[in-house]
Protein backbone atom coordinates (compact mmCIF):
# COMPACT_ATOMS: atom_id res chain seq x y z
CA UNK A 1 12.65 2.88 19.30
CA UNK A 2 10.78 3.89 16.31
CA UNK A 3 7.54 5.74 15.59
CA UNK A 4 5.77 3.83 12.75
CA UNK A 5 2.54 4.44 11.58
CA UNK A 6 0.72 1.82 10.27
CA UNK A 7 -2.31 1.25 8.65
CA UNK A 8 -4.76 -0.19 5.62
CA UNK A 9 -4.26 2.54 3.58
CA UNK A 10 -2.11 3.92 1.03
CA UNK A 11 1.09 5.59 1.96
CA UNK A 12 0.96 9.19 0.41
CA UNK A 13 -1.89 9.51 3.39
CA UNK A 14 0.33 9.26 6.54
CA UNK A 15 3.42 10.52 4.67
CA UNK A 16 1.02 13.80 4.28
CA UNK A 17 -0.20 13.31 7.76
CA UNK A 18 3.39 13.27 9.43
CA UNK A 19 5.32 15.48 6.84
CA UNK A 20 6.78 17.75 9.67
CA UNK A 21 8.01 14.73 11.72
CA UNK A 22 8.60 12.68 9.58
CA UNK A 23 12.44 11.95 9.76
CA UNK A 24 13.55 8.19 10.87
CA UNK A 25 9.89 6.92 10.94
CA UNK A 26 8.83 4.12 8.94
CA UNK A 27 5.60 4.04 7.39
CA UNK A 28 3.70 0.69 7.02
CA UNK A 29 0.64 0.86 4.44
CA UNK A 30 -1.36 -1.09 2.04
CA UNK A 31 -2.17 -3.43 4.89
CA UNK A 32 1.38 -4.75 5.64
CA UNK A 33 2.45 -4.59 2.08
CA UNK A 34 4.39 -1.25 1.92
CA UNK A 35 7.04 -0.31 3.88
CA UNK A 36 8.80 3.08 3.72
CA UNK A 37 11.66 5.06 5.42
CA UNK A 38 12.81 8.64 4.88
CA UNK A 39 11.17 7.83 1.40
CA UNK A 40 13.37 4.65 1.02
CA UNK A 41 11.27 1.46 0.21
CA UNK A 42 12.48 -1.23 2.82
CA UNK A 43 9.67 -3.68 1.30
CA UNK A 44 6.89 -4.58 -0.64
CA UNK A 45 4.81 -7.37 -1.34
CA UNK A 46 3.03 -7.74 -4.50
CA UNK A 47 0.34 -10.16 -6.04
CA UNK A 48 1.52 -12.39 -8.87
CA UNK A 49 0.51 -10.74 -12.26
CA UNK A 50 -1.29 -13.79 -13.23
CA UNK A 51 -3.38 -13.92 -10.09
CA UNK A 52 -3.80 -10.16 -10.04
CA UNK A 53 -5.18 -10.62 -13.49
CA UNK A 54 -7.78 -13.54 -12.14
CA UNK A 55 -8.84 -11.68 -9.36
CA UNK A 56 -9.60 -8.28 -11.75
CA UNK A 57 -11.28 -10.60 -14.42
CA UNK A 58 -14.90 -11.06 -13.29
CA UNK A 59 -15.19 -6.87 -13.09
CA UNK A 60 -13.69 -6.43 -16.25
CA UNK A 61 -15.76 -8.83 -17.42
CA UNK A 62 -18.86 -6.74 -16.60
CA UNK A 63 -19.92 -8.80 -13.12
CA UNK A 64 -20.60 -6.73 -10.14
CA UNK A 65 -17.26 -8.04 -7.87
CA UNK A 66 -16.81 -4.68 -6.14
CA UNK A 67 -13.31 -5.63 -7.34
CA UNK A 68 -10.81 -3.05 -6.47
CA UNK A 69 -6.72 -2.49 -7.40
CA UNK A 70 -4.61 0.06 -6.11
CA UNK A 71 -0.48 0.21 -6.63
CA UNK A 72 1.97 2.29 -5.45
C-alpha cells in the first residue's frame, strides 16, 4: 500500500510538502495529469498543441477568457 498525494495542483507543491517522506510515494498533480515517483514520471497527459493553441487564442487575442496554461 502506497501513500499518494493527490491533488489539482502542480507537483513541485506536495513534492515540497512531503520532501522528508517522500521515498516510494507517488505524487498525482495537475488534476490527474501528472504522475510522479521517487522523481520518475510514470505518466502524463497532455492537450494536443493544436487545441492548446485554440483554447489560449481568445486571451491572446486581447478577450477577457481568464484563460490560464501551466506545464510541467
Amino acid at each position: 500500500m502506497l501513500f499518494s498525494p493527490a491533488g489539482g495542483g502542480r507537483y513541485a507543491t506536495p513534492a515540497r510538502q512531503f520532501a522528508q517522506v517522500a521515498e516510494d510515494m507517488v505524487f498525482i498533480a495537475e488534476n490527474g495529469t501528472y504522475v510522479v515517483r521517487d522523481g520518475v514520471e510514470l505518466s502524463s497527459h497532455l492537450l494536443a498543441a493544436d487545441l492548446a493553441r485554440t483554447v489560449r487564442r481568445p486571451g491572446t487575442d486581447g478577450v477577457d477568457a481568464g484563460t490560464v496554461v501551466c506545464g510541467k
